[in-house]
N, C-alpha and C. Protein backbone atom coordinates (compact mmCIF):
# COMPACT_ATOMS: atom_id res chain seq x y z
N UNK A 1 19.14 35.74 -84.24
CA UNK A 1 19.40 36.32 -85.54
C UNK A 1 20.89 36.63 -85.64
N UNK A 2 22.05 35.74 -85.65
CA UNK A 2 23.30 36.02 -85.98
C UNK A 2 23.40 35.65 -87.60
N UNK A 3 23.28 36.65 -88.17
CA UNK A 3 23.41 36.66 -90.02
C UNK A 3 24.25 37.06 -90.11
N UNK A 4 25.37 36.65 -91.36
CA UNK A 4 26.20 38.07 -91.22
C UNK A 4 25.98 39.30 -92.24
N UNK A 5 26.39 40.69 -91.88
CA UNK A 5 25.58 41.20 -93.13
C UNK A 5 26.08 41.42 -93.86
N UNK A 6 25.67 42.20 -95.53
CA UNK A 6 25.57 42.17 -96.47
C UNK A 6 26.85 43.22 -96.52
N UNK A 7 27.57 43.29 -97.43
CA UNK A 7 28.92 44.01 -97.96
C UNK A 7 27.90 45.51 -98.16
N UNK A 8 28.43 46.55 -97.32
CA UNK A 8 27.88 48.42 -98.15
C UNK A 8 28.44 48.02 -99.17
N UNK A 9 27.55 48.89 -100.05
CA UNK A 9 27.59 49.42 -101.33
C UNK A 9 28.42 50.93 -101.72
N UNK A 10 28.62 51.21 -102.49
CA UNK A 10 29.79 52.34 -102.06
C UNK A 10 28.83 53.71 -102.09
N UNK A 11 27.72 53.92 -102.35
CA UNK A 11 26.75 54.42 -102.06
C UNK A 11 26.03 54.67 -100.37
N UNK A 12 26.13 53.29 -99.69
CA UNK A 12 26.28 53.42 -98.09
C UNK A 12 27.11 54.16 -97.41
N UNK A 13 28.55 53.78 -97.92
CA UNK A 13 29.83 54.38 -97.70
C UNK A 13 29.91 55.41 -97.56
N UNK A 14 29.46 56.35 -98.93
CA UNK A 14 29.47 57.56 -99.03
C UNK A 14 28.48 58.24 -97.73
N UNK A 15 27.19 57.61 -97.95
CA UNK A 15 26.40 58.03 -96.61
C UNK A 15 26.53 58.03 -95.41
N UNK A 16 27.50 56.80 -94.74
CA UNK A 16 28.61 56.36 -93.71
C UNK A 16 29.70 57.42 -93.55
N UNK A 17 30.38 57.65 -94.19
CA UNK A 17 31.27 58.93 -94.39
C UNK A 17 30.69 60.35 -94.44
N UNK A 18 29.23 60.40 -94.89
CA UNK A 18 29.01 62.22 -94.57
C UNK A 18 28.36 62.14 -93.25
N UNK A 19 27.98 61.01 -92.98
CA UNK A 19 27.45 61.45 -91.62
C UNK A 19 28.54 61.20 -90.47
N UNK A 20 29.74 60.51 -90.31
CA UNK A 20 30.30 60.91 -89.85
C UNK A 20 31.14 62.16 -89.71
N UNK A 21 31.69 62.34 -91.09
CA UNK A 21 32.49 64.09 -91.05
C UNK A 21 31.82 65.48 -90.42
N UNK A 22 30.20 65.19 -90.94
CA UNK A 22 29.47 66.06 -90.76
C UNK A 22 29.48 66.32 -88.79
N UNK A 23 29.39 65.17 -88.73
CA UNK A 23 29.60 64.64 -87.30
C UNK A 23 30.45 65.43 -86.14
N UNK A 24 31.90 65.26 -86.88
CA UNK A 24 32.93 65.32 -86.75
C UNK A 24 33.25 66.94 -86.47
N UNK A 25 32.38 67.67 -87.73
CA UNK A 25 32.65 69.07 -87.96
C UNK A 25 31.57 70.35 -87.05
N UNK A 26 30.42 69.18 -86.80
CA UNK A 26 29.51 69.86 -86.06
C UNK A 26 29.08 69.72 -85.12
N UNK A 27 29.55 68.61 -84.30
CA UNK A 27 29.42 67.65 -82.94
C UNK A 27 28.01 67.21 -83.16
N UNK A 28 27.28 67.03 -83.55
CA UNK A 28 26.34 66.71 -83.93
C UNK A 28 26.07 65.79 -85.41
N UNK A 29 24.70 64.93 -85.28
CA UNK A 29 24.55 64.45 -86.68
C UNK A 29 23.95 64.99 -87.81
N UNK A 30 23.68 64.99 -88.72
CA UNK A 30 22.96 65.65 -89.39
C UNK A 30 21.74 65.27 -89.66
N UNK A 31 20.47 66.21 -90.13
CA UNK A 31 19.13 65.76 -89.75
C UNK A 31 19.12 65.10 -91.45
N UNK A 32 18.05 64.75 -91.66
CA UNK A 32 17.13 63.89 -92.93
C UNK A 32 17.27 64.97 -93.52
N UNK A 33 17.16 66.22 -93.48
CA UNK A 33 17.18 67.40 -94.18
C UNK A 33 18.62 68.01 -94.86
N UNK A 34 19.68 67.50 -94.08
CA UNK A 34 21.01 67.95 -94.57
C UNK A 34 21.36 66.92 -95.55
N UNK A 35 20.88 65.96 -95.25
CA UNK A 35 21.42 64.70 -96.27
C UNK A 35 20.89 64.70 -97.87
N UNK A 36 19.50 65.47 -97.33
CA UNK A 36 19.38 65.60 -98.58
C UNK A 36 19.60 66.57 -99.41
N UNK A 37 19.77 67.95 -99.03
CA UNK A 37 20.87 68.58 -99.12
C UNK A 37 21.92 68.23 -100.10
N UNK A 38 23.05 67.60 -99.46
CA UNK A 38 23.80 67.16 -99.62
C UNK A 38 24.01 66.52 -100.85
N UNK A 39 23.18 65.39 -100.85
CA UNK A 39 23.27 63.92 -102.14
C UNK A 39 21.91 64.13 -102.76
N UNK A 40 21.07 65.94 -102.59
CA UNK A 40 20.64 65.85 -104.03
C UNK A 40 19.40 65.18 -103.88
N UNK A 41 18.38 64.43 -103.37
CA UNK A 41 17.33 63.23 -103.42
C UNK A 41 16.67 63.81 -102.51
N UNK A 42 15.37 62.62 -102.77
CA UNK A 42 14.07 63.13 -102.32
C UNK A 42 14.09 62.25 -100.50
N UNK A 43 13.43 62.77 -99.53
CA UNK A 43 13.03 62.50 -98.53
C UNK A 43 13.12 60.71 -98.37
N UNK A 44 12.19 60.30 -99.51
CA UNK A 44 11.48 59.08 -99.05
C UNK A 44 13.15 58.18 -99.03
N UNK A 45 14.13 58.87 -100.50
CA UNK A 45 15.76 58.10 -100.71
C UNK A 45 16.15 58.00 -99.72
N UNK A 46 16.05 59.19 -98.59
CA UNK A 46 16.93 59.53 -97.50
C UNK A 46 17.03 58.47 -96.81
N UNK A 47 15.13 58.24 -96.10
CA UNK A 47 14.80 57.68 -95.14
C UNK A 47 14.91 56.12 -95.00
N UNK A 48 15.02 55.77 -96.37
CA UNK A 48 14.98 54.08 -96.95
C UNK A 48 16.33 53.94 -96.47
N UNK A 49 17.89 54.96 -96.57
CA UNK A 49 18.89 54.45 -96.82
C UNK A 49 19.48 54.43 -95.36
N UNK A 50 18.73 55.67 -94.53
CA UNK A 50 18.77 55.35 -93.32
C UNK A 50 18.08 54.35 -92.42
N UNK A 51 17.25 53.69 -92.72
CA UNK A 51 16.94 52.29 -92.24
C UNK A 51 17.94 51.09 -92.61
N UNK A 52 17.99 51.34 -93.73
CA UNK A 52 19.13 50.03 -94.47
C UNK A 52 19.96 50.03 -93.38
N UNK A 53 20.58 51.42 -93.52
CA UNK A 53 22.04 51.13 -92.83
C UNK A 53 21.74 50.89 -91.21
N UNK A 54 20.88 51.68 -91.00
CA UNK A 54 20.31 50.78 -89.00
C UNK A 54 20.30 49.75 -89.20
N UNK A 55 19.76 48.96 -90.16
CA UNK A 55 19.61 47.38 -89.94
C UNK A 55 21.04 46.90 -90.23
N UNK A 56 21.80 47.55 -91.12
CA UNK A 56 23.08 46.56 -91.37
C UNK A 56 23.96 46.49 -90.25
N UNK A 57 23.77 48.19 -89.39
CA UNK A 57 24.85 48.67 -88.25
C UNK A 57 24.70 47.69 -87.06
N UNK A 58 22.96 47.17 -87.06
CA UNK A 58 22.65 46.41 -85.96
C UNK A 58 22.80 45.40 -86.18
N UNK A 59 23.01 44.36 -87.35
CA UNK A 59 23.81 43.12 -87.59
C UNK A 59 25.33 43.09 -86.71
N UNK A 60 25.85 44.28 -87.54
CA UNK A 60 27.07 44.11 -87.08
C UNK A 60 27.76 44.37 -85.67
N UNK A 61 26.36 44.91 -85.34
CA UNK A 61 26.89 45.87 -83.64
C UNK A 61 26.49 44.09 -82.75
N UNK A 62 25.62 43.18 -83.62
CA UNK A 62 24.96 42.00 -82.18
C UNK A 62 26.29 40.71 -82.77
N UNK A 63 26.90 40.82 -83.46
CA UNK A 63 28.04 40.09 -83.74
C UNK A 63 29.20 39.80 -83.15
N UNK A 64 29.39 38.15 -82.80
CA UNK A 64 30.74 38.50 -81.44
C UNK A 64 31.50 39.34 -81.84
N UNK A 65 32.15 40.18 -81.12
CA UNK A 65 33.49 40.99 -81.63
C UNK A 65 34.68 40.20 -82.54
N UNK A 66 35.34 38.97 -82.26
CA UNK A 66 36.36 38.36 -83.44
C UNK A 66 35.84 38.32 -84.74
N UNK A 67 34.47 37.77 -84.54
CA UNK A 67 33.25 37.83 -85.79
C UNK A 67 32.97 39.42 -87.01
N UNK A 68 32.74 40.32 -86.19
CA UNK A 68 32.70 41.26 -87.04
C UNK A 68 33.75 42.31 -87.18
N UNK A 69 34.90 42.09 -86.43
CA UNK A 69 36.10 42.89 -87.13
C UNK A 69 36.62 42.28 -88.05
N UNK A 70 36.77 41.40 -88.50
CA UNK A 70 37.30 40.80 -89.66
C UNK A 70 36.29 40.26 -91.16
N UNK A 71 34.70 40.25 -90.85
CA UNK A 71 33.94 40.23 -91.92
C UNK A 71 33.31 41.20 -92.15
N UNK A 72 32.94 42.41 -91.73
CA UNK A 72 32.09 43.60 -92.03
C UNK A 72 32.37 43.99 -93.20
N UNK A 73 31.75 43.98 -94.15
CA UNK A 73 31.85 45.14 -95.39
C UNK A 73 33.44 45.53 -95.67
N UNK A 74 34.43 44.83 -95.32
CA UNK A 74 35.81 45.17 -95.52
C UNK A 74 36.04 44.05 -96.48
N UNK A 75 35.81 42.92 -96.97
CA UNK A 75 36.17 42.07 -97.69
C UNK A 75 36.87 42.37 -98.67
């Protein structure tokens, strides 16, 4: 399965970015519960957007390295 994946949406991004800061600020990640919190939505939003992005992170994490520093979602 070498696909390459799909461009985030700036909606990912945003979710990419609070869970890192949050990260960042609390040494820790934040649970399904802070996120939603956060961006407002119901459980089931949370959990869908956190699969998405596992599947996109794991595209890009099984990708040779020359391969996905230069096509990931940066286009």
């Amino acid at each position: 399965m070498n696909r390459m994946p799909e461009k985030l949406t700036p909606k990912q991004g945003q979710y990419l970015a609070f869970i890192y800061n949050y990260t960042v600020m609390f040494g820790r990640t934040p649970a399904e519960r802070d996120l939603e919190r956060f961006f407002r939505t119901t459980p089931p939003t949370i959990h869908q957007m956190i699969l998405k992005l596992e599947e996109i992170l794991n595209i890009f994490m099984n990708m040779p390295a020359a391969q996905n520093r230069s096509n990931f979602a940066f286009r």
